[in-house]
N, C-alpha and C. Protein backbone atom coordinates (compact mmCIF):
# COMPACT_ATOMS: atom_id res chain seq x y z
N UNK A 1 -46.23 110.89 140.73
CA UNK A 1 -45.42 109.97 141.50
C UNK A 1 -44.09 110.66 141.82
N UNK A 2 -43.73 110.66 142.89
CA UNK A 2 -42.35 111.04 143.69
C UNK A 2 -41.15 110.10 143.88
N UNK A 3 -40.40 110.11 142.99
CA UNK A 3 -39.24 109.47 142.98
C UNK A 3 -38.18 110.22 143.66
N UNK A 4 -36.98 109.07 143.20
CA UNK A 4 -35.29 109.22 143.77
C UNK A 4 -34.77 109.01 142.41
N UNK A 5 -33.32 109.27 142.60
CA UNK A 5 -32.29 109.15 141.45
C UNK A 5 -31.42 107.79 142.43
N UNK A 6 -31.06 107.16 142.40
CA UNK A 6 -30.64 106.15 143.34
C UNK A 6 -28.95 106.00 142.56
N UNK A 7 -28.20 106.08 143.01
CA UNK A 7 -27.03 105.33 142.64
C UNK A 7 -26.51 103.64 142.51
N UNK A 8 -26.36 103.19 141.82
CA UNK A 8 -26.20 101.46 141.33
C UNK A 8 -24.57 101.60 141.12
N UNK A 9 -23.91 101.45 141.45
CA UNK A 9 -22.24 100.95 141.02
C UNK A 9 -21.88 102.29 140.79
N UNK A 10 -21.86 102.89 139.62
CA UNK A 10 -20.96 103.88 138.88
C UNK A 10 -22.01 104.74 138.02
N UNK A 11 -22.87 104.43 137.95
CA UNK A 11 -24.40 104.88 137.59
C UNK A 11 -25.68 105.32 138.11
N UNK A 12 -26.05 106.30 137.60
CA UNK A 12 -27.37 106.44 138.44
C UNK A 12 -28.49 106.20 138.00
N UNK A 13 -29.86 105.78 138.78
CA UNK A 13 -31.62 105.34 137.89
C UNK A 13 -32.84 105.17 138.65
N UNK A 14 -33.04 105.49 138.10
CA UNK A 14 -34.79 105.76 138.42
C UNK A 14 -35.75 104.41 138.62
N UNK A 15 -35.90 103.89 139.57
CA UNK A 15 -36.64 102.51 139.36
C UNK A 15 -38.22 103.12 139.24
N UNK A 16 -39.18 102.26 138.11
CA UNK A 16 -40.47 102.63 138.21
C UNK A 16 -41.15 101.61 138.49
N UNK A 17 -42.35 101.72 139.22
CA UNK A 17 -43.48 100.88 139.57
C UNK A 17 -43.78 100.20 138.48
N UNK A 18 -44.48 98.68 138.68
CA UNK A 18 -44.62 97.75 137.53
C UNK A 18 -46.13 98.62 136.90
N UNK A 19 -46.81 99.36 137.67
CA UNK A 19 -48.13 99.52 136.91
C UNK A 19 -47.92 100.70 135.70
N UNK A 20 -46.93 101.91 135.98
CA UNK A 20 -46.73 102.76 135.38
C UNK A 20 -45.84 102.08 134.02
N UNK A 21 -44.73 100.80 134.58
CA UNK A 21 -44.70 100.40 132.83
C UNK A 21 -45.81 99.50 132.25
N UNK A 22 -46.25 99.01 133.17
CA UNK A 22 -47.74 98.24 132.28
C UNK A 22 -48.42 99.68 131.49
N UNK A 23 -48.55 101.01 131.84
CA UNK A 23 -49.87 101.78 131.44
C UNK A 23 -48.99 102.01 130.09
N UNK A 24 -47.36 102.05 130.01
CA UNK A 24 -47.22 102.67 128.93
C UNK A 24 -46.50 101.55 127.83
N UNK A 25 -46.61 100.22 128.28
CA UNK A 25 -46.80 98.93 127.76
C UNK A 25 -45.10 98.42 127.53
N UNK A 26 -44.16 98.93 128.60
CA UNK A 26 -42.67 98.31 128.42
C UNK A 26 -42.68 97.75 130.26
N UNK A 27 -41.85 96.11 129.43
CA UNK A 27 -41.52 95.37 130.31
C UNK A 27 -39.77 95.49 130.65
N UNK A 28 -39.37 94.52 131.98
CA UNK A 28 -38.07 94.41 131.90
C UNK A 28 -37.43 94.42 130.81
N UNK A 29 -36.26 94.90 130.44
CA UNK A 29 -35.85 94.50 129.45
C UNK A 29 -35.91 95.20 128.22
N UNK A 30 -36.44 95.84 128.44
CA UNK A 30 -37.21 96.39 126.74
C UNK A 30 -35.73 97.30 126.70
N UNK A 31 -36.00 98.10 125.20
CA UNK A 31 -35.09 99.14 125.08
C UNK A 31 -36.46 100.49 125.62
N UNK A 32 -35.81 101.43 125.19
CA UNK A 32 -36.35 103.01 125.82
C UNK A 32 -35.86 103.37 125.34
N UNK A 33 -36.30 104.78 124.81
CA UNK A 33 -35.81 106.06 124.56
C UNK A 33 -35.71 107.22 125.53
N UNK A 34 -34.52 107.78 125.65
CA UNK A 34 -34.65 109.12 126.46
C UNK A 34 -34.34 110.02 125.92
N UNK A 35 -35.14 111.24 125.96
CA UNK A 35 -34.63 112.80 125.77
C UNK A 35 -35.27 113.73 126.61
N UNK A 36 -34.47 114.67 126.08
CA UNK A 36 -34.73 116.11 127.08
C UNK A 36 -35.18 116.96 126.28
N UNK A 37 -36.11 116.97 126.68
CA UNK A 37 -36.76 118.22 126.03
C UNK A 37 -37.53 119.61 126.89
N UNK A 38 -37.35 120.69 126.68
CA UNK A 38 -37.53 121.64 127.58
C UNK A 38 -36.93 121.20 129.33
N UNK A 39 -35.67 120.97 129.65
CA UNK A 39 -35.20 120.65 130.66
C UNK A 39 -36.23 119.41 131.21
N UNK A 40 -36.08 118.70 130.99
CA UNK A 40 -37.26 117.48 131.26
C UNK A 40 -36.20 116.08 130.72
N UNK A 41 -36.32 115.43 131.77
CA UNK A 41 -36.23 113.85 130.98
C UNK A 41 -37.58 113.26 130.78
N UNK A 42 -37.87 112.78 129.17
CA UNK A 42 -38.37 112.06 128.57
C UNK A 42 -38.17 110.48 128.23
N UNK A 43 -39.01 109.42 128.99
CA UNK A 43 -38.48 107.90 128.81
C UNK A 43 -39.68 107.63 127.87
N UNK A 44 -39.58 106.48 127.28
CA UNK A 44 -40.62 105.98 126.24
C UNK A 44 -40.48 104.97 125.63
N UNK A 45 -41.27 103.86 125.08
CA UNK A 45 -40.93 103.01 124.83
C UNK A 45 -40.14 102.91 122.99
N UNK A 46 -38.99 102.27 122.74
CA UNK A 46 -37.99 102.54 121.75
C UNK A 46 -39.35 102.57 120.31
N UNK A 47 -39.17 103.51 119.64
CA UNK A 47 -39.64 103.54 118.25
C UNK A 47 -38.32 102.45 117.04
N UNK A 48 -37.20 102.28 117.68
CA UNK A 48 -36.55 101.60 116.89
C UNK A 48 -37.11 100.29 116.05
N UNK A 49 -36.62 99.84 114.83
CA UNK A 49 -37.53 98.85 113.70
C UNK A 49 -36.12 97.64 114.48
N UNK A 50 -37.21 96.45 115.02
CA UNK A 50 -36.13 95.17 114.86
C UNK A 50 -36.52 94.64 113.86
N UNK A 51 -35.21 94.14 113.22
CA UNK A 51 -35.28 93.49 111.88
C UNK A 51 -34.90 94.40 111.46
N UNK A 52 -34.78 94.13 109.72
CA UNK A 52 -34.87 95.09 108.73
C UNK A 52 -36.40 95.40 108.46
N UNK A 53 -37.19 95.11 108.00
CA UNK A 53 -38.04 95.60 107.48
C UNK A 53 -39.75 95.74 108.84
N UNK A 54 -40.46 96.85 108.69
CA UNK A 54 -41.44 96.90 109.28
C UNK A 54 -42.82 96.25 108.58
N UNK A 55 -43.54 95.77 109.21
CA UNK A 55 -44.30 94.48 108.71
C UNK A 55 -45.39 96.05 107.79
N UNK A 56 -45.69 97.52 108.71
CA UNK A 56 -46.36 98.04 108.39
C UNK A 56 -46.22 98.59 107.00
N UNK A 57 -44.69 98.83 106.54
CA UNK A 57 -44.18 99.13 105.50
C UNK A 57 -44.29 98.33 104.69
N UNK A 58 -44.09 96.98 104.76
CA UNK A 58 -44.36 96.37 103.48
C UNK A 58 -46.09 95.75 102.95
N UNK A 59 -46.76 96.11 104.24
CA UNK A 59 -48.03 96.03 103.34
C UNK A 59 -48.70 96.75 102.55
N UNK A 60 -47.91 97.98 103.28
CA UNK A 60 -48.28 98.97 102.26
C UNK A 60 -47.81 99.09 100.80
N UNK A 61 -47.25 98.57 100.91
CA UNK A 61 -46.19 97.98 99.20
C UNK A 61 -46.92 97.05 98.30
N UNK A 62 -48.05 95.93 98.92
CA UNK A 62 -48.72 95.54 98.31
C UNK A 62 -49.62 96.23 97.12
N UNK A 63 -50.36 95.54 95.86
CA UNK A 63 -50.73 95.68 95.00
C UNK A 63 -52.45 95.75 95.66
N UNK A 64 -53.55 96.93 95.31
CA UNK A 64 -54.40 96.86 95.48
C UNK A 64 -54.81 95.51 94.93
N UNK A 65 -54.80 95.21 94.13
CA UNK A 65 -55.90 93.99 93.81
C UNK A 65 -55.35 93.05 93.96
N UNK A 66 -54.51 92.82 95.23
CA UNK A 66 -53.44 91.52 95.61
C UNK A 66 -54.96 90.62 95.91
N UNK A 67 -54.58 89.36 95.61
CA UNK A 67 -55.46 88.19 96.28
C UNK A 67 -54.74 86.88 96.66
N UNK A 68 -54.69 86.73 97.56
CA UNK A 68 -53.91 85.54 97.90
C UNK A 68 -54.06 84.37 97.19
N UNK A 69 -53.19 83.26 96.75
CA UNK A 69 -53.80 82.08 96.01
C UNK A 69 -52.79 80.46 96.34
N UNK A 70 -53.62 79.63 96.09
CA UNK A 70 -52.94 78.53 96.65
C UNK A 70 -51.51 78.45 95.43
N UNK A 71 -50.56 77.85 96.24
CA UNK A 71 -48.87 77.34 95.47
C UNK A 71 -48.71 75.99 95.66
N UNK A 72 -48.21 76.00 94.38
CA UNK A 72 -48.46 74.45 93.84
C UNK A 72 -46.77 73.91 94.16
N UNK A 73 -46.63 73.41 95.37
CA UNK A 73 -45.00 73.00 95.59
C UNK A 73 -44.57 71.80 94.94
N UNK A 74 -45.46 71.54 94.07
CA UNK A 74 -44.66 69.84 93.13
C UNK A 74 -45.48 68.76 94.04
N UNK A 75 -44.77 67.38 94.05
CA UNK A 75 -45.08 66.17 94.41
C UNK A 75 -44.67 66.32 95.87
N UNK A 76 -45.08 65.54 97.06
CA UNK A 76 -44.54 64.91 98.26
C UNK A 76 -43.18 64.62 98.12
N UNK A 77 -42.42 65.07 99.12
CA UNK A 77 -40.82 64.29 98.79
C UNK A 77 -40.51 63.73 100.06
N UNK A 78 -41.11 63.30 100.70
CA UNK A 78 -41.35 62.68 101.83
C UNK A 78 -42.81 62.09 102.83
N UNK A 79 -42.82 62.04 103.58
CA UNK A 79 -44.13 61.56 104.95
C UNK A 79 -45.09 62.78 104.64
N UNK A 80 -45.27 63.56 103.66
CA UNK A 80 -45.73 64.90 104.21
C UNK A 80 -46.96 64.15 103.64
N UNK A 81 -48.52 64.82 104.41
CA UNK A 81 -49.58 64.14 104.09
C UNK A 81 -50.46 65.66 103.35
N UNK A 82 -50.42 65.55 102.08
CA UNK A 82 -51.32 66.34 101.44
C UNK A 82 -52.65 66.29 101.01
């Protein structure tokens, strides 16, 4: 694909076709990463963790012989229908 560098206000950018961010799965909005590597700009979608913690990291923290089990929250303390 053959682009422009376009100027916006005081800035310059690259607009991309909606299919090329569908293929690499970032919408409006998203964050990105850019670098240069071997004289090249590199865009991509952000590896950054929102939140603190990554859901992948803490399952891995789990106990092999984890088994889930029902919790006993006491009596009704209201309308709640158990």
């Amino acid at each position: 694909m053959l682009t422009r560098i376009q100027k916006w206000g005081n800035s310059q950018g690259v607009r991309f076709p909606r299919k090329i961010l569908e293929e690499v799965k970032i919408a409006v909005g998203d964050e990105v990463d850019v670098i240069v590597l071997d004289g090249r700009i590199i865009v991509g979608p952000s590896e950054r963790i929102r939140g603190k913690y990554r859901l992948e990291d803490l399952v891995a923290q789990m106990p092999e012989d984890y088994a889930p089990k029902e919790e006993d929250w006491g009596a009704p303390a209201g309308k709640e229908a158990w």
